[in-house]
Protein backbone atom coordinates (compact mmCIF):
# COMPACT_ATOMS: atom_id res chain seq x y z
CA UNK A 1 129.19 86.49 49.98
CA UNK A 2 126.12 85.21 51.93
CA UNK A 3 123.85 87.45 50.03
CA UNK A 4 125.03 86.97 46.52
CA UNK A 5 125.28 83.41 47.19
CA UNK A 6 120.81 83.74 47.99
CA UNK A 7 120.61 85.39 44.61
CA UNK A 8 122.22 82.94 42.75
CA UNK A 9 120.28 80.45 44.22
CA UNK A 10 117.27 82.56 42.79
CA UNK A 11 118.26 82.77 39.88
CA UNK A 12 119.60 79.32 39.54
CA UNK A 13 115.86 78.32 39.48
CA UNK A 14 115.95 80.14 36.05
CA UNK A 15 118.85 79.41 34.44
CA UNK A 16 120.39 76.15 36.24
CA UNK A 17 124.23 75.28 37.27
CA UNK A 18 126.17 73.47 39.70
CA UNK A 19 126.77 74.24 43.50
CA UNK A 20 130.34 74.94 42.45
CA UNK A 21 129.93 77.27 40.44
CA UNK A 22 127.34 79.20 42.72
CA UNK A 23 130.30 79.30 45.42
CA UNK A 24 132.97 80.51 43.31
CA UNK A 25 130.65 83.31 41.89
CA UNK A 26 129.71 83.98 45.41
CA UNK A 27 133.21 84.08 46.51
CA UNK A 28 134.05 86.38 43.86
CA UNK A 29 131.14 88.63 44.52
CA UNK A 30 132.50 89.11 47.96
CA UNK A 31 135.85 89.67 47.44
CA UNK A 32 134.90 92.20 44.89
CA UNK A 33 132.45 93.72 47.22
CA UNK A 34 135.12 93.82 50.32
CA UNK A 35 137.82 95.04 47.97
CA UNK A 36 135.67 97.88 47.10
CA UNK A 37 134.56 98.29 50.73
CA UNK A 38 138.42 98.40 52.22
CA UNK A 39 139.69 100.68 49.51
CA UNK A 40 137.06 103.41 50.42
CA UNK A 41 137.81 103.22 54.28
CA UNK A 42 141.72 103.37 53.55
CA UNK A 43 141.15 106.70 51.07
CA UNK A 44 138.82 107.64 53.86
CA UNK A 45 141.73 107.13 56.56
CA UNK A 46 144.44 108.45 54.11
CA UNK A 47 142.68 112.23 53.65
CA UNK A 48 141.87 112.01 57.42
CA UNK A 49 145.72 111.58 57.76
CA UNK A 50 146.89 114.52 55.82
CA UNK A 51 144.20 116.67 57.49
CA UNK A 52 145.82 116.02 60.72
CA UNK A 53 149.56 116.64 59.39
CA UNK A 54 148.20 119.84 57.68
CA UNK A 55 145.29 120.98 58.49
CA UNK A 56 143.84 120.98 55.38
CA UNK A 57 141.59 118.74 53.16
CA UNK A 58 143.37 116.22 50.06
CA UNK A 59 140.82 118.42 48.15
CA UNK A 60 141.69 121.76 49.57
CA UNK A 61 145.44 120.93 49.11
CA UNK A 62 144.87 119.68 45.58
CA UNK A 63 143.09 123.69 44.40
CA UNK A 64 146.36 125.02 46.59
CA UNK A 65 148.51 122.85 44.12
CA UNK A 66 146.81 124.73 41.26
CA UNK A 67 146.97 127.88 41.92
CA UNK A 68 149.98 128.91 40.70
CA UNK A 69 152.94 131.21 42.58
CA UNK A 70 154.57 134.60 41.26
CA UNK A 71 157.62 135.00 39.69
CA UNK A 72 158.84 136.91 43.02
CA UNK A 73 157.62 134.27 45.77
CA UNK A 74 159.36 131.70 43.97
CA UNK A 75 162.80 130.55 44.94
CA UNK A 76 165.99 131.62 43.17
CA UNK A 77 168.39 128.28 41.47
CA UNK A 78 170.45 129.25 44.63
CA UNK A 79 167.85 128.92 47.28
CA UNK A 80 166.68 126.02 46.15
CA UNK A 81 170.21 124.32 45.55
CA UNK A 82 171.13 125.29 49.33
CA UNK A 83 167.56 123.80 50.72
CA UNK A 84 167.64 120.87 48.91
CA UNK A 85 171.31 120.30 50.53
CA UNK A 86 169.78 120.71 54.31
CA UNK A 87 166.43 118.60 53.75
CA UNK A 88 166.84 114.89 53.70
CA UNK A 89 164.24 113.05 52.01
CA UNK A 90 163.45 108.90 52.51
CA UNK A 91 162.13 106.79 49.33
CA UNK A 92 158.31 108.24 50.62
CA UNK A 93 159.27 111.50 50.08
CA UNK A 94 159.17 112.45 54.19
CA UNK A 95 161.40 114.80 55.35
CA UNK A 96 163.56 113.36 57.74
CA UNK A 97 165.81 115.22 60.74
């Protein structure tokens, strides 16, 4: 906020307006800027997570995801109708025990 709030004053040599509005376009500047800031350390955190529950990279699960199985690794109606009965699921989609 600091910083955008020095440009403005620059520039409000140039093109004049009030204090007010140089602190609410500062303000809004920096919550911009920290919004932008805190979502890439959380995606940053998030792919760290699922590395650590499975050893892989988001971006290395992701081509897994693509790659698609054959007919003869994939699991009959039955198989799937009796695993789906044993694996409880909460509204995240974690299997719970």
């Amino acid at each position: 906020s600091g910083a955008a709030f020095a440009v403005q004053k620059l520039v409000n040599k140039k093109l004049p307006y009030s204090l007010q509005w140089s602190l609410l376009l500062a303000g809004a500047a920096g919550s911009l800027a920290s919004y932008v800031v805190t979502r890439a350390e959380t995606q940053k955190c998030s792919d760290f997570w699922i590395y650590l529950e499975t050893g892989k990279s988001p971006q290395e699960l992701a081509m897994a995801g693509r790659v698609s199985q054959p007919a003869e690794n994939l699991p009959s109606p039955e198989d799937r109708e009796g695993a789906a009965a044993l694996v409880r699921r909460n509204k995240y989609g974690d299997v719970v025990e």
